[in-house]
Protein backbone atom coordinates (compact mmCIF):
# COMPACT_ATOMS: atom_id res chain seq x y z
CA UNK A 1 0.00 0.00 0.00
CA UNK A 2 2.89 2.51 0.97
CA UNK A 3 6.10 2.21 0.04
CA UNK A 4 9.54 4.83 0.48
CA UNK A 5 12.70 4.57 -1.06
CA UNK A 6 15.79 6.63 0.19
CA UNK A 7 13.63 9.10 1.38
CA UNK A 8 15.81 12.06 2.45
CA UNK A 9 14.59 15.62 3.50
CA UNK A 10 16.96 18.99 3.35
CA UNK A 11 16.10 22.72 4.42
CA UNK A 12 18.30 25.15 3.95
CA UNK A 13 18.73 26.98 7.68
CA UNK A 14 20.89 30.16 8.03
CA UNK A 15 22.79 29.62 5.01
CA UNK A 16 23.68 25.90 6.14
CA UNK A 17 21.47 23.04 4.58
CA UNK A 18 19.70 20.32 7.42
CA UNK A 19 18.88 17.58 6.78
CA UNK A 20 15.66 16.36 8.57
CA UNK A 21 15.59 12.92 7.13
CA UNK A 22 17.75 10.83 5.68
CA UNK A 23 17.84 7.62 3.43
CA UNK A 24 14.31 6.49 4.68
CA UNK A 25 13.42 3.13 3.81
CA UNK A 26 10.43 0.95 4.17
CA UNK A 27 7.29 -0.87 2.55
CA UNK A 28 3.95 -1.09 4.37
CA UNK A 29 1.23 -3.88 3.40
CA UNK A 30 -2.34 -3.31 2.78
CA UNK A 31 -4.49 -2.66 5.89
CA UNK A 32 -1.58 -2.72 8.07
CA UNK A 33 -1.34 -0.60 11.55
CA UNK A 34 1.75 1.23 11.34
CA UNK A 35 3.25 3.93 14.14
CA UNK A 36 6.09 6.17 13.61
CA UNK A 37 7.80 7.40 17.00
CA UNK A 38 10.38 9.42 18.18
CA UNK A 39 11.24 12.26 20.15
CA UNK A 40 10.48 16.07 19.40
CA UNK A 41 12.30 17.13 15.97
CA UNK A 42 13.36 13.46 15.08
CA UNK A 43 11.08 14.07 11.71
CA UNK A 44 8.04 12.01 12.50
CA UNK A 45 5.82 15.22 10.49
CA UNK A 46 8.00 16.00 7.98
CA UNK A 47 8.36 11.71 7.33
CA UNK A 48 4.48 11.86 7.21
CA UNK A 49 3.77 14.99 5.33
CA UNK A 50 6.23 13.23 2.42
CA UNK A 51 4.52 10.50 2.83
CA UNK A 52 0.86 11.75 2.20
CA UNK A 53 2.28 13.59 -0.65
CA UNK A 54 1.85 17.19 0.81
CA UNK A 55 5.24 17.64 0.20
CA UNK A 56 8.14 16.69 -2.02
CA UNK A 57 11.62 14.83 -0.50
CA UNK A 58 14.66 16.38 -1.55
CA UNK A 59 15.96 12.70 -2.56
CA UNK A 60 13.78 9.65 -2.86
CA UNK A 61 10.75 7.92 -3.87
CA UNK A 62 7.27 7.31 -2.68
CA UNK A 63 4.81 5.42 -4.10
CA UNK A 64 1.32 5.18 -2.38
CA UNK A 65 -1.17 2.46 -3.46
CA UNK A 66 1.38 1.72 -6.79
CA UNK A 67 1.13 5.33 -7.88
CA UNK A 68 4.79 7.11 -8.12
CA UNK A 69 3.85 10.21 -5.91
CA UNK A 70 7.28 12.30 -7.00
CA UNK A 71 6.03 11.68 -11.15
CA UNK A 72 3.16 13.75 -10.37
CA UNK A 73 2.19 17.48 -10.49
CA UNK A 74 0.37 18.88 -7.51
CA UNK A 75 -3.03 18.67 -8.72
CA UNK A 76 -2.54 15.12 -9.72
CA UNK A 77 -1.61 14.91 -5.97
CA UNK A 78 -4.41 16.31 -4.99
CA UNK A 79 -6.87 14.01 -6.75
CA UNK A 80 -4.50 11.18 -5.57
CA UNK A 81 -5.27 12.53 -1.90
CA UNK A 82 -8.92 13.16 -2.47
CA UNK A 83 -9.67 9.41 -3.66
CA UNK A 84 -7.77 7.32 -1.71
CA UNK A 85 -6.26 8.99 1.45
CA UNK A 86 -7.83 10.62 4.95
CA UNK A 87 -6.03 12.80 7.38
CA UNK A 88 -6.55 13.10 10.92
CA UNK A 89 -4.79 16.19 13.25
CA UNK A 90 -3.91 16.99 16.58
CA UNK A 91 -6.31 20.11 16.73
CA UNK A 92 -9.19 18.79 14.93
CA UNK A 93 -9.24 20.84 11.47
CA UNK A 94 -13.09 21.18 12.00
CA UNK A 95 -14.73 23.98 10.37
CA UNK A 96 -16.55 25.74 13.41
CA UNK A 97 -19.87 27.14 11.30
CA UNK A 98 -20.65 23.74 10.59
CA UNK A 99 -22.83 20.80 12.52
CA UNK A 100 -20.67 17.37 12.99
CA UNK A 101 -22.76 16.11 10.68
CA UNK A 102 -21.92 19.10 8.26
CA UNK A 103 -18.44 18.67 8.90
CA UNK A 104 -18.32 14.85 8.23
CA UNK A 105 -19.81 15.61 4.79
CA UNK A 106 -17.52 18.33 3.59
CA UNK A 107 -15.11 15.66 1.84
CA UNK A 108 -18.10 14.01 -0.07
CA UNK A 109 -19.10 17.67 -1.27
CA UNK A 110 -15.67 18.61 -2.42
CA UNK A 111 -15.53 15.26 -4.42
CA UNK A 112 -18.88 15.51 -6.07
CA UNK A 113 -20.19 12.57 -4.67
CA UNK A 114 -23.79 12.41 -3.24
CA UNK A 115 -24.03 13.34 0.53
CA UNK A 116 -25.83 10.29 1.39
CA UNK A 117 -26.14 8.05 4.88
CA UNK A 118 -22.63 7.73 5.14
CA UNK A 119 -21.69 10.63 6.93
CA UNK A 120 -24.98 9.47 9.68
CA UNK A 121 -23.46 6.02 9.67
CA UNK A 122 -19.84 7.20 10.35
CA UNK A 123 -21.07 9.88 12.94
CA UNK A 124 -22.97 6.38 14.66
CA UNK A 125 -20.52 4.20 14.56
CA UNK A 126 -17.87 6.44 16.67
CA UNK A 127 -20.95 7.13 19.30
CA UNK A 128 -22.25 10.38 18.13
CA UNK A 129 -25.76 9.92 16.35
CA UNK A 130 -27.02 12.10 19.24
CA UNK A 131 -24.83 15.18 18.53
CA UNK A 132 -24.96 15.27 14.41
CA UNK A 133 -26.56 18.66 14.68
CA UNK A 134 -23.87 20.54 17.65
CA UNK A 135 -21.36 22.82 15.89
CA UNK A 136 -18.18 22.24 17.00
CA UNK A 137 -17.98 24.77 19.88
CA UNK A 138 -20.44 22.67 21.69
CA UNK A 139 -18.64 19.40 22.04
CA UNK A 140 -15.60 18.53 24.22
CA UNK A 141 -12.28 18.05 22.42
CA UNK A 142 -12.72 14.11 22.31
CA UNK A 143 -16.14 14.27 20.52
CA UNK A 144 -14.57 16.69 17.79
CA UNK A 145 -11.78 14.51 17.41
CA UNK A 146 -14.61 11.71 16.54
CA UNK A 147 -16.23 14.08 14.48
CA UNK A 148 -12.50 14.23 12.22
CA UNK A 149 -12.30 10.22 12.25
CA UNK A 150 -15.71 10.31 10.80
CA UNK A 151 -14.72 12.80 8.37
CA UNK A 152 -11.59 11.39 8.01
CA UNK A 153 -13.30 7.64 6.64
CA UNK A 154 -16.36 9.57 4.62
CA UNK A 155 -14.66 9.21 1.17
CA UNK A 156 -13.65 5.30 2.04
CA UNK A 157 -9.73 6.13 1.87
CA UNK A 158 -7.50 3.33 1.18
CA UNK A 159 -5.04 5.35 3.39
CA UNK A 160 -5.21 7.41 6.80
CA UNK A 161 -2.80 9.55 8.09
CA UNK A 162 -3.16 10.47 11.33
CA UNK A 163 -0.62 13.39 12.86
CA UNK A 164 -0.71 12.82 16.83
CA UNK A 165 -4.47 12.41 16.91
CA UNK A 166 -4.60 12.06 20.64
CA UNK A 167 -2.26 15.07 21.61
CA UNK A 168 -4.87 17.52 22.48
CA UNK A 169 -6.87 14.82 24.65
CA UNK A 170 -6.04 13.30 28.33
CA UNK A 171 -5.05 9.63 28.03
CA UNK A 172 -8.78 7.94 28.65
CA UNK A 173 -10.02 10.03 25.39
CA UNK A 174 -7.34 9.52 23.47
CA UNK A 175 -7.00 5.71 24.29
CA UNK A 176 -10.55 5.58 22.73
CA UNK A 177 -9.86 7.32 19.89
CA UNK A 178 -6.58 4.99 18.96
CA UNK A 179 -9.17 2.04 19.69
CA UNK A 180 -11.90 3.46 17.56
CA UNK A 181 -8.87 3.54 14.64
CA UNK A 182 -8.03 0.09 15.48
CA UNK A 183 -12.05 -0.93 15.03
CA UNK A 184 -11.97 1.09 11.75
CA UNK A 185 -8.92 -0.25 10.26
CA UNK A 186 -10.34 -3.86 11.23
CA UNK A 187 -13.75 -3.90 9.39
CA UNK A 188 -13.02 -1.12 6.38
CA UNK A 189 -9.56 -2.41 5.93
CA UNK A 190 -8.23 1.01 5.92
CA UNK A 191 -4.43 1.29 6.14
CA UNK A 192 -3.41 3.54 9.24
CA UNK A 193 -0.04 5.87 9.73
CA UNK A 194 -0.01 6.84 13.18
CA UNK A 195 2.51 9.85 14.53
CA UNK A 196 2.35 9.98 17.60
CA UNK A 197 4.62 10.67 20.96
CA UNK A 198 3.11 8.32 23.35
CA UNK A 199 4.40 4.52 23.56
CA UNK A 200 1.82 3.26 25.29
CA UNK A 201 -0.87 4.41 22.20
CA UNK A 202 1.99 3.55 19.71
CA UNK A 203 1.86 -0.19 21.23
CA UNK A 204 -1.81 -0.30 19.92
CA UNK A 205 -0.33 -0.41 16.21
CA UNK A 206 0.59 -3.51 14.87
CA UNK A 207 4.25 -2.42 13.69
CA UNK A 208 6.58 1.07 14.96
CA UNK A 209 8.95 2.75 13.70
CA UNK A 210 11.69 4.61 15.61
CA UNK A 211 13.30 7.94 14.11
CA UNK A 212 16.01 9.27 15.88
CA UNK A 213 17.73 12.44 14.48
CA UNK A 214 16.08 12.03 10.89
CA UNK A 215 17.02 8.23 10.47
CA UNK A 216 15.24 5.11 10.80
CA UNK A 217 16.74 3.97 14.38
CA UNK A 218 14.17 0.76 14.74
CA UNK A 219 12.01 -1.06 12.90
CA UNK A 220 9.74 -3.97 14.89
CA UNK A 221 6.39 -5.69 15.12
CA UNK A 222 4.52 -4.23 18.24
């Protein structure tokens, strides 16, 4: 489903050139449950931002679901991102004018594709039938967070990134949320990427990967 090839990341800083990553190298099957750790600046966003295609490596190759991400142009990209891939953040990304329900049908909209029970269904399944018509403003920050993992699975990705999905949330809330992915990524089949900075959520994945100072330090089956 994902797969990187000497995946290396440079910024120029102060006239001196950093290098973020470097020589990144691994494959990741179809509907696997994959966590990258690591500690503050080791390049766990960056790794994922490359990987989603939001941005392009210095060196390297990505290729998501067989499709070479660095022989495309942006919109191609884009499309790429719209049909096959979700995104979930640390501070929701929910648009505050809308309803949950509003909010989980925004990707279905920008696609073109009928708003139909879906986005009722999703809002169900992570416990939130009952709130479909609160704004954003009126739920606590683990209910929004369901409200983006609803969103997140409207346009049945083959692929969801999540960017330390539990960091706004105290450990109960976002222990629910990682087993709410788990549940999704079991009966849609929905690869996962997990960022994240806590161990003990990061042992919920099946696989982890360590980055220390921009390089793949570890590599193991959780």
């Amino acid at each position: 489903m994902l797969r990187c090839e000497g995946l290396t990341q440079t910024y120029l800083s102060g006239g001196r050139e950093l290098t973020v990553l470097k020589d990144i190298t691994f494959a990741l099957e179809d509907s696997g449950f994959l966590a990258i750790v690591g500690p503050s600046g080791s390049g766990k966003t960056t790794l994922l931002g490359l990987l989603a295609g939001l941005d392009r490596p210095s060196r390297g190759s990505v290729f998501l679901d067989g499709a070479d991400l660095g022989g495309m142009t942006e919109d191609q990209r884009a499309r790429l991102r719209g049909d096959k891939v979700g995104f979930v953040f640390q501070s929701f990304q929910l648009i505050p004018t809308l309803t949950a329900l509003e909010n989980v049908q925004v990707p279905l909209e920008l696609s073109g594709r009928p708003a139909d029970e879906r986005p009722r269904e999703l809002l169900a399944r992570v416990g939130l039938a009952e709130r479909s018509h609160h704004y954003p403003a009126q739920l606590s920050g683990g209910e929004q967070q369901r409200v983006a993992l609803a969103r997140a699975f409207a346009n049945r990705p083959r692929i969801l990134f999540a960017d330390e999905p539990t960091g706004n949330l105290d450990s109960a809330t976002g222990g629910s949320i990682v087993e709410l992915m788990l549940e999704l990524n079991r009966d849609f089949g929905t690869t996962i990427v997990l960022v994240t900075h806590d161990l003990t959520l990061a042992g919920r994945a099946r696989r982890i990967i360590r980055l220390a100072d921009g390089v793949l330090a570890n590599d193991t089956a959780a």
